[in-house]
Protein backbone atom coordinates (compact mmCIF):
# COMPACT_ATOMS: atom_id res chain seq x y z
CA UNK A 1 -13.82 -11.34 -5.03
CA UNK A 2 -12.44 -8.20 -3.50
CA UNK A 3 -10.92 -9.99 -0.26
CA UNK A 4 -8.97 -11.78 -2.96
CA UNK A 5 -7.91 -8.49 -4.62
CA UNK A 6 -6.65 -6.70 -1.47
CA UNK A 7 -5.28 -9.78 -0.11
CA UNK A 8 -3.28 -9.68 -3.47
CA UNK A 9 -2.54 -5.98 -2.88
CA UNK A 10 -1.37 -6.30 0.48
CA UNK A 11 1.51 -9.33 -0.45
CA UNK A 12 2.40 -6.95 -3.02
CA UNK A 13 2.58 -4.00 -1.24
CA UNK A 14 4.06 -5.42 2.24
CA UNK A 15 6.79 -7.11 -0.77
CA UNK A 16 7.63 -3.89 -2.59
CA UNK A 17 7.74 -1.69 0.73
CA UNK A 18 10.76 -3.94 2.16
CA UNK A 19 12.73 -2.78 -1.06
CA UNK A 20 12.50 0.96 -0.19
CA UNK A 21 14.62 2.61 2.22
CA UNK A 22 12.91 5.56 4.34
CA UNK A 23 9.29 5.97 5.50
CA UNK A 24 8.54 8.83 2.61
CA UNK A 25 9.60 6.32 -0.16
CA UNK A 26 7.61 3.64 1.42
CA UNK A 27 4.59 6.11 1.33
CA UNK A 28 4.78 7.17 -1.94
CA UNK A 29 4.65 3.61 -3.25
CA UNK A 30 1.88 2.40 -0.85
CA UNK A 31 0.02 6.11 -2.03
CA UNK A 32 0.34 5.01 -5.84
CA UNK A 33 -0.66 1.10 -5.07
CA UNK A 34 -3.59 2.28 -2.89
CA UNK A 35 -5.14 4.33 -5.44
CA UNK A 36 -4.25 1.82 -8.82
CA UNK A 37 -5.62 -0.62 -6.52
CA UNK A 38 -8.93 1.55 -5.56
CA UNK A 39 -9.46 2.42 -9.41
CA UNK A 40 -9.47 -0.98 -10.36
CA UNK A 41 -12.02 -2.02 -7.82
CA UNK A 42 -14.24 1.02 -8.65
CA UNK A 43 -13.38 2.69 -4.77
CA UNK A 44 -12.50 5.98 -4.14
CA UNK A 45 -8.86 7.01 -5.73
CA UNK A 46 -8.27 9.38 -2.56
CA UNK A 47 -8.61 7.87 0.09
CA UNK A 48 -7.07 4.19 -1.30
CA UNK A 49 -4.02 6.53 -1.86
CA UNK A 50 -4.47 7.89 2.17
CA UNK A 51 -4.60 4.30 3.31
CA UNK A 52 -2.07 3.58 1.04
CA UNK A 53 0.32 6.17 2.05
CA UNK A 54 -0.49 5.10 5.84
CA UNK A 55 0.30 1.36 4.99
CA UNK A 56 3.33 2.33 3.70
CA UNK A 57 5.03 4.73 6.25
CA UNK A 58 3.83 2.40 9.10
CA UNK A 59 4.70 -0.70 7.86
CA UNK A 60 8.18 -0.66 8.97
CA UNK A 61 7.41 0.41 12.54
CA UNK A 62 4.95 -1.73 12.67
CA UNK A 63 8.02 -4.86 12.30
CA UNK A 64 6.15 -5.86 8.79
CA UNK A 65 8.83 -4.86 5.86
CA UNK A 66 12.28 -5.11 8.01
């Protein structure tokens, strides 16, 4: 059930991150999705926000959210 949930999270994150236009903005929203994301699957908040905020800085260096 959880592969299914950050699967989810991913396409959704990957999708939003493309709409954003610098790295910080793109962090921000992959910090607030990691956590939501974290709460609802009973994780730690923290450091779903880190990997978040990771996720979404990188994502565009990484070729994923051109």
């Amino acid at each position: 059930m959880q592969i299914k949930v950050w699967t989810i999270a991913a396409i959704l994150v990957t999708t939003l991150s493309g709409c954003l236009e610098n790295d910080g903005e793109r962090a921000v929203a992959g910090a607030a999705a990691g956590a939501i994301i974290a709460d609802a699957t009973d994780n730690n908040v923290l450091a779903g926000a880190a990997i978040g905020a990771g996720a979404g800085a990188l994502c565009d260096d990484a070729g994923i959210c051109r």
